[in-house]
Protein backbone atom coordinates (compact mmCIF):
# COMPACT_ATOMS: atom_id res chain seq x y z
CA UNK A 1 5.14 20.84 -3.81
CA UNK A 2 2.80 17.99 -3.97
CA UNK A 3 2.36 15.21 -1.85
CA UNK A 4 3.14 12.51 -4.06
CA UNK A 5 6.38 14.10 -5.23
CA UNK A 6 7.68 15.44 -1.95
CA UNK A 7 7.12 11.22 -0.70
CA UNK A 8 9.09 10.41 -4.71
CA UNK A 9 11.55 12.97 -3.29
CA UNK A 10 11.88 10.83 0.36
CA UNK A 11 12.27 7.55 -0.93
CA UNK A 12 15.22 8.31 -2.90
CA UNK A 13 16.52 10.23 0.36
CA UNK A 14 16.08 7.37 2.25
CA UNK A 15 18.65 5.67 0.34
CA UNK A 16 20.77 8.38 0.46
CA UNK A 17 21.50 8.64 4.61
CA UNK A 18 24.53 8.71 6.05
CA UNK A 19 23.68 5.90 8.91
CA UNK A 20 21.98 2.97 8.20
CA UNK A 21 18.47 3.19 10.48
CA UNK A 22 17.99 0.69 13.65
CA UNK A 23 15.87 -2.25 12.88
CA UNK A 24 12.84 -0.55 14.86
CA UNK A 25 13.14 2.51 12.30
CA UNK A 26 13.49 0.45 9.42
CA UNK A 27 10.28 -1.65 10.10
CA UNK A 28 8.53 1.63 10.72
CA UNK A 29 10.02 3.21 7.22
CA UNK A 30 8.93 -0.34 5.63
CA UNK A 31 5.28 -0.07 7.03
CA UNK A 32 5.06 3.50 6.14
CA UNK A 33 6.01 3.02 2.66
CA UNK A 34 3.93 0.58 2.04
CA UNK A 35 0.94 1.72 3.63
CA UNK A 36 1.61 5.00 1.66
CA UNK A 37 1.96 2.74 -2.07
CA UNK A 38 -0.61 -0.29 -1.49
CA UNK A 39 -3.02 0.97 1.77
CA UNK A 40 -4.04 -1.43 4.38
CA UNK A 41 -2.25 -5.15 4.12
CA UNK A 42 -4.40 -7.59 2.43
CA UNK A 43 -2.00 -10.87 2.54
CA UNK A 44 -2.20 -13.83 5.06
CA UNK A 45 0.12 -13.31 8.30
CA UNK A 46 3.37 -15.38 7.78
CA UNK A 47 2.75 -19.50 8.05
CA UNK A 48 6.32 -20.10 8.81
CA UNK A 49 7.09 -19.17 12.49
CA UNK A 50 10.98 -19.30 12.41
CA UNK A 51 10.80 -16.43 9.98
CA UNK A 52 11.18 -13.42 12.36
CA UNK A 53 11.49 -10.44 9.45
CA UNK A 54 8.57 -11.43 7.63
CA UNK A 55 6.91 -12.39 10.63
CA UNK A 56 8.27 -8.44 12.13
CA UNK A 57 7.48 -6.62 8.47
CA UNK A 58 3.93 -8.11 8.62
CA UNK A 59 3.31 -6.79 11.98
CA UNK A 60 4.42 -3.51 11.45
CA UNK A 61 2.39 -3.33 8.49
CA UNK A 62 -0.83 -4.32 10.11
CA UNK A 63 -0.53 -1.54 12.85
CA UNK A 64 -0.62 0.79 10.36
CA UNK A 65 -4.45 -0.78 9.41
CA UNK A 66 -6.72 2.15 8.49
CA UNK A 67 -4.21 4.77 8.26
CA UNK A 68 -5.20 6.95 5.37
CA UNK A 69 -2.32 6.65 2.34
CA UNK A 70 -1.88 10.48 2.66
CA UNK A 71 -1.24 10.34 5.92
CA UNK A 72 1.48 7.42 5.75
CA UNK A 73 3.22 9.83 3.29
CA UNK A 74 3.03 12.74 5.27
CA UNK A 75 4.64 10.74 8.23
CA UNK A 76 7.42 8.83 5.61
CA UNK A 77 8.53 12.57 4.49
CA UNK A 78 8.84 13.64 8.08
CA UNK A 79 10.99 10.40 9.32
CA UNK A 80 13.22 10.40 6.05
CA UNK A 81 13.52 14.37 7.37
CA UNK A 82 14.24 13.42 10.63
CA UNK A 83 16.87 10.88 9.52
CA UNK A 84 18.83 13.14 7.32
């Protein structure tokens, strides 16, 4: 199967497990999806300092800075995997 459609295939998974993630697994599913759909971030960091989860979704984006799309996938399918 391709890559594009086994990551399709994981994304509706992820919606579909049985326990909701810890916070640390959800940032890292967040980064890793959008890493794999829109590549490195581009936006400003967060202005507003009292807003930890944009603040904490920003951050775990930009580790994620050069990571290849492909390889975001490949590591989304194997969490969502993991998870199930």
């Amino acid at each position: 199967m391709e890559l594009g459609k086994l990551f399709d295939q994981a994304v509706i998974n992820s919606k579909t497990l049985t326990e909701k993630p810890a916070n640390d697994v959800l940032l890292q599913l967040y980064a890793l999806f959008k890493q794999s759909t829109q590549g490195d971030i581009e936006a400003e960091p967060p202005s507003n300092q009292f807003d930890f989860i944009t603040k904490a979704k920003y951050g775990a984006w930009q580790e994620l800075k050069g990571k290849s799309k492909d390889t975001a996938m490949q590591e989304y399918i194997a969490l969502i995997a993991k998870l199930k």
